[in-house]
Protein backbone atom coordinates (compact mmCIF):
# COMPACT_ATOMS: atom_id res chain seq x y z
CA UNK A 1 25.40 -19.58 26.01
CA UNK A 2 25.09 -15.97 24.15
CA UNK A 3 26.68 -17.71 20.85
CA UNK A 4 24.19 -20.97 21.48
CA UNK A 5 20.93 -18.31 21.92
CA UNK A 6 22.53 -16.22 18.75
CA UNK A 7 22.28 -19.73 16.34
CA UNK A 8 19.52 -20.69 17.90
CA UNK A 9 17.39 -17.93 16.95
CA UNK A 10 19.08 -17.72 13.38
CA UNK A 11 17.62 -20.94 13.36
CA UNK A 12 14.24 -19.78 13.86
CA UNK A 13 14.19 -17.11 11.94
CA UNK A 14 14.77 -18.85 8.65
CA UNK A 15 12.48 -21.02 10.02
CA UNK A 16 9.55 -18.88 10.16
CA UNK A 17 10.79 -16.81 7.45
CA UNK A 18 10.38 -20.15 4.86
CA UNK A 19 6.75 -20.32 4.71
CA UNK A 20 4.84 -21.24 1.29
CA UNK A 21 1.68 -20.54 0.08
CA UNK A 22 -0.62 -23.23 0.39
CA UNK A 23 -4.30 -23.22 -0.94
CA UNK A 24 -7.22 -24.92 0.41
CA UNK A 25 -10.28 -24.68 -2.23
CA UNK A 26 -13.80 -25.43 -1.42
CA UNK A 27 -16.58 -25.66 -4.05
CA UNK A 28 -14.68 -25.89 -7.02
CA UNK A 29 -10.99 -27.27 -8.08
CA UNK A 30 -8.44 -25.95 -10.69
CA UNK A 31 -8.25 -27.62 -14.00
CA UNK A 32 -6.33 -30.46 -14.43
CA UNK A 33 -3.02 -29.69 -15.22
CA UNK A 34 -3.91 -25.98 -14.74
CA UNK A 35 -1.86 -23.79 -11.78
CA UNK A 36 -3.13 -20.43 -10.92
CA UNK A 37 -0.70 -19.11 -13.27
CA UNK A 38 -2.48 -20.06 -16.23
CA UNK A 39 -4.65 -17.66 -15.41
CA UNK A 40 -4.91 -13.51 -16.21
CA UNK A 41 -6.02 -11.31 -13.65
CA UNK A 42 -9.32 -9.14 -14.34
CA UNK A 43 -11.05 -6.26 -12.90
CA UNK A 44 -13.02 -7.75 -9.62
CA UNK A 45 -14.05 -6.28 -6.44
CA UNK A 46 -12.56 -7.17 -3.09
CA UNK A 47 -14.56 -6.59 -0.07
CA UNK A 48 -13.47 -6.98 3.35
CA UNK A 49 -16.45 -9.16 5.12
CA UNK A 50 -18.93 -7.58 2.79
CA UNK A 51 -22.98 -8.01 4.10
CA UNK A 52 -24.97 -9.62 1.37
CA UNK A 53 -28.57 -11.06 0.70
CA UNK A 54 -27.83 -14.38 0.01
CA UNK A 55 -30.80 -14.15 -2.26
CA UNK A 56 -28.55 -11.53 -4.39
CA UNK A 57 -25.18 -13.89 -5.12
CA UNK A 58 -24.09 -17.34 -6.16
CA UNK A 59 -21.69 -18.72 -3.74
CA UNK A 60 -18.82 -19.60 -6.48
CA UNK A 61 -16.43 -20.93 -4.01
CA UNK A 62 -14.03 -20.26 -1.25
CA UNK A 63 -10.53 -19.84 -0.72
CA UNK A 64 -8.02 -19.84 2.20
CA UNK A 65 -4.56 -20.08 2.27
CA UNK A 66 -2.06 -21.13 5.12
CA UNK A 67 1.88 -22.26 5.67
CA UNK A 68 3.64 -25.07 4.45
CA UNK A 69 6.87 -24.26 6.17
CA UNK A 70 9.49 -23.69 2.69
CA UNK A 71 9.03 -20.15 0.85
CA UNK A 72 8.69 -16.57 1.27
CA UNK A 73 6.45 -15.88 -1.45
CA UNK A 74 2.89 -15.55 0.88
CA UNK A 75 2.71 -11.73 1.69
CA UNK A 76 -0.59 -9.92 0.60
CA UNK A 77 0.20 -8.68 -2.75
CA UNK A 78 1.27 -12.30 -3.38
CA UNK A 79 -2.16 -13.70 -1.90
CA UNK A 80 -4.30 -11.49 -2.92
CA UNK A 81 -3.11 -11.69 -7.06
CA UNK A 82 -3.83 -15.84 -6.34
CA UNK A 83 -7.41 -14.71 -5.16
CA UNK A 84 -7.67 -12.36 -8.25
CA UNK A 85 -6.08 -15.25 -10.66
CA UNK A 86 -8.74 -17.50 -9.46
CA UNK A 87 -11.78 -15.43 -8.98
CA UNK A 88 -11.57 -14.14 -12.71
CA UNK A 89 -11.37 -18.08 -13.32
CA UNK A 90 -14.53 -18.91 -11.81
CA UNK A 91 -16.39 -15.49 -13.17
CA UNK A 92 -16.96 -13.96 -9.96
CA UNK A 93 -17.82 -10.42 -9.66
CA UNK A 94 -16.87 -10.21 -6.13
CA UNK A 95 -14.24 -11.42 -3.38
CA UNK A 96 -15.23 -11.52 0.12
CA UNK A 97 -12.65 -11.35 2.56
CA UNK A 98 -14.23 -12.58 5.54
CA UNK A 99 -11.20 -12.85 7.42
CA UNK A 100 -7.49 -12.08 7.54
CA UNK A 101 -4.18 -11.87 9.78
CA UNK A 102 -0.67 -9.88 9.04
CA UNK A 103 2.30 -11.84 9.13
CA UNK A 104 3.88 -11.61 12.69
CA UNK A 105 7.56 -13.68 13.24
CA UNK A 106 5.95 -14.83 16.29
CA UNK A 107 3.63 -16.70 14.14
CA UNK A 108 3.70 -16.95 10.41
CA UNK A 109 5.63 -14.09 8.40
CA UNK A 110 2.54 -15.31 5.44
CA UNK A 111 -0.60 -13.33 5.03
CA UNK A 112 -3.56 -15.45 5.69
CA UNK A 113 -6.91 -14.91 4.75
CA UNK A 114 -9.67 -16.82 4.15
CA UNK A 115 -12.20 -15.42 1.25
CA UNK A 116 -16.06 -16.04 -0.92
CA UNK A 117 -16.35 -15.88 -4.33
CA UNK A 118 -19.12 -14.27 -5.03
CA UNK A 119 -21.56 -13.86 -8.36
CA UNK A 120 -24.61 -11.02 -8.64
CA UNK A 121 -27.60 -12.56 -9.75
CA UNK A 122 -28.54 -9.46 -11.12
CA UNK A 123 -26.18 -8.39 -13.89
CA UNK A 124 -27.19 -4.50 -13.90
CA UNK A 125 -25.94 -4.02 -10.43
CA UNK A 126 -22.35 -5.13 -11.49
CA UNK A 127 -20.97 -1.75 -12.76
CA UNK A 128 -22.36 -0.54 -8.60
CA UNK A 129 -19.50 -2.39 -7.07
CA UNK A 130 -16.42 -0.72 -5.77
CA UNK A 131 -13.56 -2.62 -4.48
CA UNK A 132 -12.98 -1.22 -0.63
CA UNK A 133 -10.24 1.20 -0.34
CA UNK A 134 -7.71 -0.98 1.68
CA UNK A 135 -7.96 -3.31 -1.55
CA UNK A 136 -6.25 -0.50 -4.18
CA UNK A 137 -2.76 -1.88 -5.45
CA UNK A 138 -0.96 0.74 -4.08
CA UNK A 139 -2.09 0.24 -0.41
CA UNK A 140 -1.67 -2.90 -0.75
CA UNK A 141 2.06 -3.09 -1.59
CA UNK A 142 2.71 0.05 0.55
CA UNK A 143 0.92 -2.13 3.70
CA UNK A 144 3.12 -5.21 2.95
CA UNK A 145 6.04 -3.54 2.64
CA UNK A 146 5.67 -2.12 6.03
CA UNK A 147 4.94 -5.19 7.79
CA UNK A 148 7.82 -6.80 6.48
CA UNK A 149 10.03 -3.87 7.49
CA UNK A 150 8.41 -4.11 10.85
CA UNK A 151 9.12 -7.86 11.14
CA UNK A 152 12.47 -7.44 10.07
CA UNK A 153 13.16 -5.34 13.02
CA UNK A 154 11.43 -7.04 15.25
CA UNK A 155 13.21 -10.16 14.40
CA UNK A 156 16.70 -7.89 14.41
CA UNK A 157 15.84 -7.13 18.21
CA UNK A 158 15.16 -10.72 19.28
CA UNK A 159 18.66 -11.16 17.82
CA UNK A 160 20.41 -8.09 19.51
CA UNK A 161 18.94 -8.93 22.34
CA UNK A 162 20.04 -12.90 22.83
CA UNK A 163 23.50 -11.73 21.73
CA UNK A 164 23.77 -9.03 24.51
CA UNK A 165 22.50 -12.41 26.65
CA UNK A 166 19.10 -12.26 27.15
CA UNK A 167 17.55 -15.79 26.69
CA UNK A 168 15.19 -17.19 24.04
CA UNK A 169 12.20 -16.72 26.23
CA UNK A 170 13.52 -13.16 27.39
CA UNK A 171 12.81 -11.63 24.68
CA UNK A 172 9.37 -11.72 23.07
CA UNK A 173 7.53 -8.34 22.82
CA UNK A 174 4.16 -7.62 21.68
CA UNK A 175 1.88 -8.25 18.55
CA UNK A 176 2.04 -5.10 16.77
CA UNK A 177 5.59 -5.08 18.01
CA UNK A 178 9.28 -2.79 18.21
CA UNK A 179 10.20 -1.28 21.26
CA UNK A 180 9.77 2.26 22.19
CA UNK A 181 12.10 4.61 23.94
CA UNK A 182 11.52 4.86 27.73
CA UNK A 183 14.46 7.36 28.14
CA UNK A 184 12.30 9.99 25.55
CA UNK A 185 13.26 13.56 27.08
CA UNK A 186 10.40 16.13 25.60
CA UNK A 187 11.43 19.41 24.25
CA UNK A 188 11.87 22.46 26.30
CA UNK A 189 9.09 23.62 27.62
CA UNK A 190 6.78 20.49 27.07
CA UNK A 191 5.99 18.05 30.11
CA UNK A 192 5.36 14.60 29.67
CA UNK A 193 1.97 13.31 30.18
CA UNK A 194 2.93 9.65 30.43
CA UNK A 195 6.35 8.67 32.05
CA UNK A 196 6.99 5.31 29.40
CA UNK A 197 7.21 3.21 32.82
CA UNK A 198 3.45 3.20 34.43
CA UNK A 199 0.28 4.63 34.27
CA UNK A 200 0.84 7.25 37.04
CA UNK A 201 -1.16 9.78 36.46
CA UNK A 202 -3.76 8.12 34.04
CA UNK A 203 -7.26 6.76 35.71
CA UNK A 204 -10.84 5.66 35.00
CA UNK A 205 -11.87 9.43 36.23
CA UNK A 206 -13.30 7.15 39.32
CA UNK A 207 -9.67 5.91 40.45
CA UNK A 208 -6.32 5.98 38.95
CA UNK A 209 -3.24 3.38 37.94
CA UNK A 210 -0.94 5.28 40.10
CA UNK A 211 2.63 3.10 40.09
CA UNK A 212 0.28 0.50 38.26
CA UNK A 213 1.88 -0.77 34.95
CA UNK A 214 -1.65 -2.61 33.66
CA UNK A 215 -4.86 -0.98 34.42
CA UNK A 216 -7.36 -3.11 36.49
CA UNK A 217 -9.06 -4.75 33.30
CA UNK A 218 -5.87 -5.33 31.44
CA UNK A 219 -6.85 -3.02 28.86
CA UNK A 220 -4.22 -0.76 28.84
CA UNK A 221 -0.55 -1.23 29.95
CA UNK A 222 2.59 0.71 30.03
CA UNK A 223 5.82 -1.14 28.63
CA UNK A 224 9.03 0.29 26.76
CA UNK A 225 7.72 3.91 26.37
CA UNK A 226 4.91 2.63 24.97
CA UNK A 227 1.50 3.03 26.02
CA UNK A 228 -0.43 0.10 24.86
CA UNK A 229 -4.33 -0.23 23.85
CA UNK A 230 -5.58 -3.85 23.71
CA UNK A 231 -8.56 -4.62 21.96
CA UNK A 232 -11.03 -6.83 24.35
CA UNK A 233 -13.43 -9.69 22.85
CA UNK A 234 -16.16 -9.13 22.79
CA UNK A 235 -15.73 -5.28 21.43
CA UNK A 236 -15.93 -3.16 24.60
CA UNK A 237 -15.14 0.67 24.27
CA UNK A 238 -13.23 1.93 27.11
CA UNK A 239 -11.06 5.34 28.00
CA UNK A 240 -7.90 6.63 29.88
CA UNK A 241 -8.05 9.67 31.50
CA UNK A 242 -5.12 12.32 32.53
CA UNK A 243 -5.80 12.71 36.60
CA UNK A 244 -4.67 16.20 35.46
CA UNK A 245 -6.86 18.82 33.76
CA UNK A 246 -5.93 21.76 31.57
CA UNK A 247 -8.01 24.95 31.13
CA UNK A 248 -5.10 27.27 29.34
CA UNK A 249 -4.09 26.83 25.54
CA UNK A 250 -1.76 24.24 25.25
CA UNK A 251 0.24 22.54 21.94
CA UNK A 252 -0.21 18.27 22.69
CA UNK A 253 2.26 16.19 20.72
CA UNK A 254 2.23 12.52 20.39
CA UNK A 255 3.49 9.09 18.37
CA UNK A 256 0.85 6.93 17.33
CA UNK A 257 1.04 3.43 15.93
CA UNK A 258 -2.26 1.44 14.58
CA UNK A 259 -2.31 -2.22 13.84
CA UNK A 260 -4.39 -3.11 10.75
CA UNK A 261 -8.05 -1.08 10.59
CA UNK A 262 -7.36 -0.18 14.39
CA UNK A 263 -10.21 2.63 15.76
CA UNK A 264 -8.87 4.40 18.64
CA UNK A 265 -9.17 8.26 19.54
CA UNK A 266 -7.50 10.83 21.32
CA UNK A 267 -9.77 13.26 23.61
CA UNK A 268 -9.01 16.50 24.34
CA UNK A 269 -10.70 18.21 27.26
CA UNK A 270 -13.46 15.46 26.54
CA UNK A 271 -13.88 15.73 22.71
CA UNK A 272 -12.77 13.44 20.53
CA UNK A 273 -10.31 13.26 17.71
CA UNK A 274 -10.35 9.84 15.47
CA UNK A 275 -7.32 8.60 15.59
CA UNK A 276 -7.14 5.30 13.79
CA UNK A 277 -5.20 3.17 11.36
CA UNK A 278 -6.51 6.15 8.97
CA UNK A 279 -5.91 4.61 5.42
CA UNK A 280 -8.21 1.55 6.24
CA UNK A 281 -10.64 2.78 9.20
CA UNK A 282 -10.66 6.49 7.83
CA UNK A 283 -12.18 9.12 8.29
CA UNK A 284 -8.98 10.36 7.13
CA UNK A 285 -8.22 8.44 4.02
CA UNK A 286 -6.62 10.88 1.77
CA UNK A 287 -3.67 10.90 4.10
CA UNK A 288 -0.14 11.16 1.88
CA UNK A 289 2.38 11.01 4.38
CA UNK A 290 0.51 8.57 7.02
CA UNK A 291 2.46 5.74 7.26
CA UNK A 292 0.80 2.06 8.38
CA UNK A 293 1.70 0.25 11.04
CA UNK A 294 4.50 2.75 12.06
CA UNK A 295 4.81 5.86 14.03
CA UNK A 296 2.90 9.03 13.45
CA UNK A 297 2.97 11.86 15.06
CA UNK A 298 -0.46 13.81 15.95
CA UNK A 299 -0.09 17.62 17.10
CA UNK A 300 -2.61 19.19 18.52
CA UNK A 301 -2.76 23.25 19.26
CA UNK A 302 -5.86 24.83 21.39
CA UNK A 303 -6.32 28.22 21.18
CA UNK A 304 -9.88 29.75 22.40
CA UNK A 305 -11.31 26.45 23.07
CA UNK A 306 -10.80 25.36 19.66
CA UNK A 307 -8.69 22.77 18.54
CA UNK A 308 -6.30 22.53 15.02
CA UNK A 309 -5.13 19.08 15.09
CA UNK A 310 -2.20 17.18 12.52
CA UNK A 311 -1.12 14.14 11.55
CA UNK A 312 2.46 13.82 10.58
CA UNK A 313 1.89 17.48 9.29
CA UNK A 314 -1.28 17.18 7.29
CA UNK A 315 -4.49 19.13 8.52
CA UNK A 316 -7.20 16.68 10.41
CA UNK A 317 -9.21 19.30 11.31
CA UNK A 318 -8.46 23.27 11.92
CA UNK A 319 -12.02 24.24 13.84
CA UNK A 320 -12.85 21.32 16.50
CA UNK A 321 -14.88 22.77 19.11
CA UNK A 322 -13.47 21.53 22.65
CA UNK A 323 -14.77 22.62 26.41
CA UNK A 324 -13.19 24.96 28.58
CA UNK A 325 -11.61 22.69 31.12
CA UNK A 326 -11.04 18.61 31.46
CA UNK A 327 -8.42 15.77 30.66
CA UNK A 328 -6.86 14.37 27.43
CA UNK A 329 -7.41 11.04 26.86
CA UNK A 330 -7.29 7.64 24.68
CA UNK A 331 -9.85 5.17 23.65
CA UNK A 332 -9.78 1.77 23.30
CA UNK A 333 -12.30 0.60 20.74
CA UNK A 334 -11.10 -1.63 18.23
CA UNK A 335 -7.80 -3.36 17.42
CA UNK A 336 -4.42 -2.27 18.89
CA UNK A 337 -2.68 0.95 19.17
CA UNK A 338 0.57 2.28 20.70
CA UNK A 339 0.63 5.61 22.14
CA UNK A 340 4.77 7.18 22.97
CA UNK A 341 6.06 10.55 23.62
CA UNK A 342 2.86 12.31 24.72
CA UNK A 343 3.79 15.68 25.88
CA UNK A 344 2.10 19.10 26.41
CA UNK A 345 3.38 23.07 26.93
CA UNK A 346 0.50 25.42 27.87
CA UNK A 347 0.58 28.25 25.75
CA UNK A 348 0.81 31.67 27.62
């Protein structure tokens, strides 16, 4: 059975791994006996769901592209350099990208977008546009890379885990995906605010999850070691609390992980720190050693009611005002975000 659940899944993952680029085109076709090759890439702007007058633009075109099952070649750089080839073909000044989805190996391991080519009426106001910041090559490639990295390991663990028996249906885990460590033992000194199990000791402020491992709404769950934040449709913000409260200095340390442009935030004592997928929802965009769609670790010191607060070492902010007594606590606002290792030591 383990060696039949082993192939099987070898199976599947070349499978899903063998997915081509295909292109659907509407408004305008490619030359006859013309590929997107034949064509050079120029300066254009990409916008992620950009707001426009329709009285401002010409609607070149659209784009979208989806599997056909037989290649690798479909991550983002990939897609987004057909977008380019083609946009600079048709002359427009401006790609839309109205909407998109990260390769997952539970579903497609191509990016997928769907995009507007777009022409300003009004030649002057070309030399305005700016091309988002999630758009810049080197994000680009940096965010691709680390989705594949994360689907490779999440596709090793399937693996690992139907050889060491566990069945083909045994062993799917979540969207934005690897397993944490529910075994994490904090430093000396430090206590752990969430256990990796449940959501003892984590409430609404008007009840608590007490031996609960999904909150009442199914907004936030406890799996793995992880702490999980779910987005809800139709956007709905929503917080966890600590049942605890501190009033003496304390250093908080935690592992964050954002799914693409994820808005989430960390409160301390009832103030909040952003914490998001930084590098795409900012505010904190300058961010060297961030690192999408894998841990980070946020440290947080209060001395005097004021908080200095880190991200994988960098300075967030060194003068956030906080009050004198009350929980931590995480948002849920948009997208998903993982939340491991949260411990605290009070300061004497």
């Amino acid at each position: 059975m383990k060696i039949f659940s082993v192939m099987f899944l070898c199976f599947v993952a070349l499978l899903i791994s063998g997915c081509a680029v295909g292109i659907s085109r509407t408004g305008y076709q490619l030359p006859r006996n013309k590929t997107t090759k034949d064509f050079e890439p120029c300066p254009i702007v990409l916008k992620a769901d950009w707001k426009y007058d329709t009285n401002d633009v010409v609607l070149l075109g659209s784009i979208h592209d989806y599997d056909t099952g037989f290649s690798t070649h479909c991550d983002e750089v990939t897609v987004l350099d057909i977008f380019t080839r083609e946009g600079c073909m048709l002359g427009a000044d401006v790609i839309n990208i109205i909407k998109e989805k990260d390769p997952s190996i539970w579903s497609s391991s191509c990016y997928r977008a769907k995009a507007q080519f777009l022409r300003l009426k009004d030649r002057s106001q070309v030399t305005n546009l700016v091309s988002d910041a999630e758009f810049s090559p080197e994000r680009v490639r940096v965010h691709a890379e680390a989705i594949r990295k994360r689907n490779d390991k999440a596709m090793i663990g399937v693996m690992v885990g139907a050889a060491a028996g566990g069945a083909v249906g045994g062993v799917i885990v979540g969207e934005v995906m690897t397993s944490g460590n529910d075994e994490f033992k904090p430093e000396k000194g430090y206590v752990s605010l969430f256990n990796g199990h449940d959501l003892t000791g984590w409430g609404y402020l008007t009840n608590d999850f007490n031996g609960k491992t999904v909150s009442d709404d199914g907004r936030f769950s406890a799996s793995d070691g992880i702490l999980i934040v779910r987005p809800h449709t139709p956007r709905l913000i929503q917080k966890i609390w600590t049942t605890q409260t501190f009033s003496n200095d304390f250093n908080l340390r935690l592992e964050f992980r954002a799914a693409t442009n994820a808005d989430s935030g960390i409160f301390i004592r009832g103030t909040q720190l952003q914490c998001r997928d930084y590098l795409v929802a900012g505010p904190y965009k300058d961010l060297k050693k961030y690192k999408p769609q894998d841990w980070n670790e946020i440290e947080i010191t209060v001395t005097n009611n004021t908080a200095w607060c880190t991200c994988n070492g960098e300075v967030l902010t060194n003068a956030l005002k906080i009050p004198a007594n009350g929980p931590i606590g995480f948002e849920g606002d948009r997208g998903q975000m993982e939340y491991r290792h949260v411990r605290l030591k009070e300061l004497k």
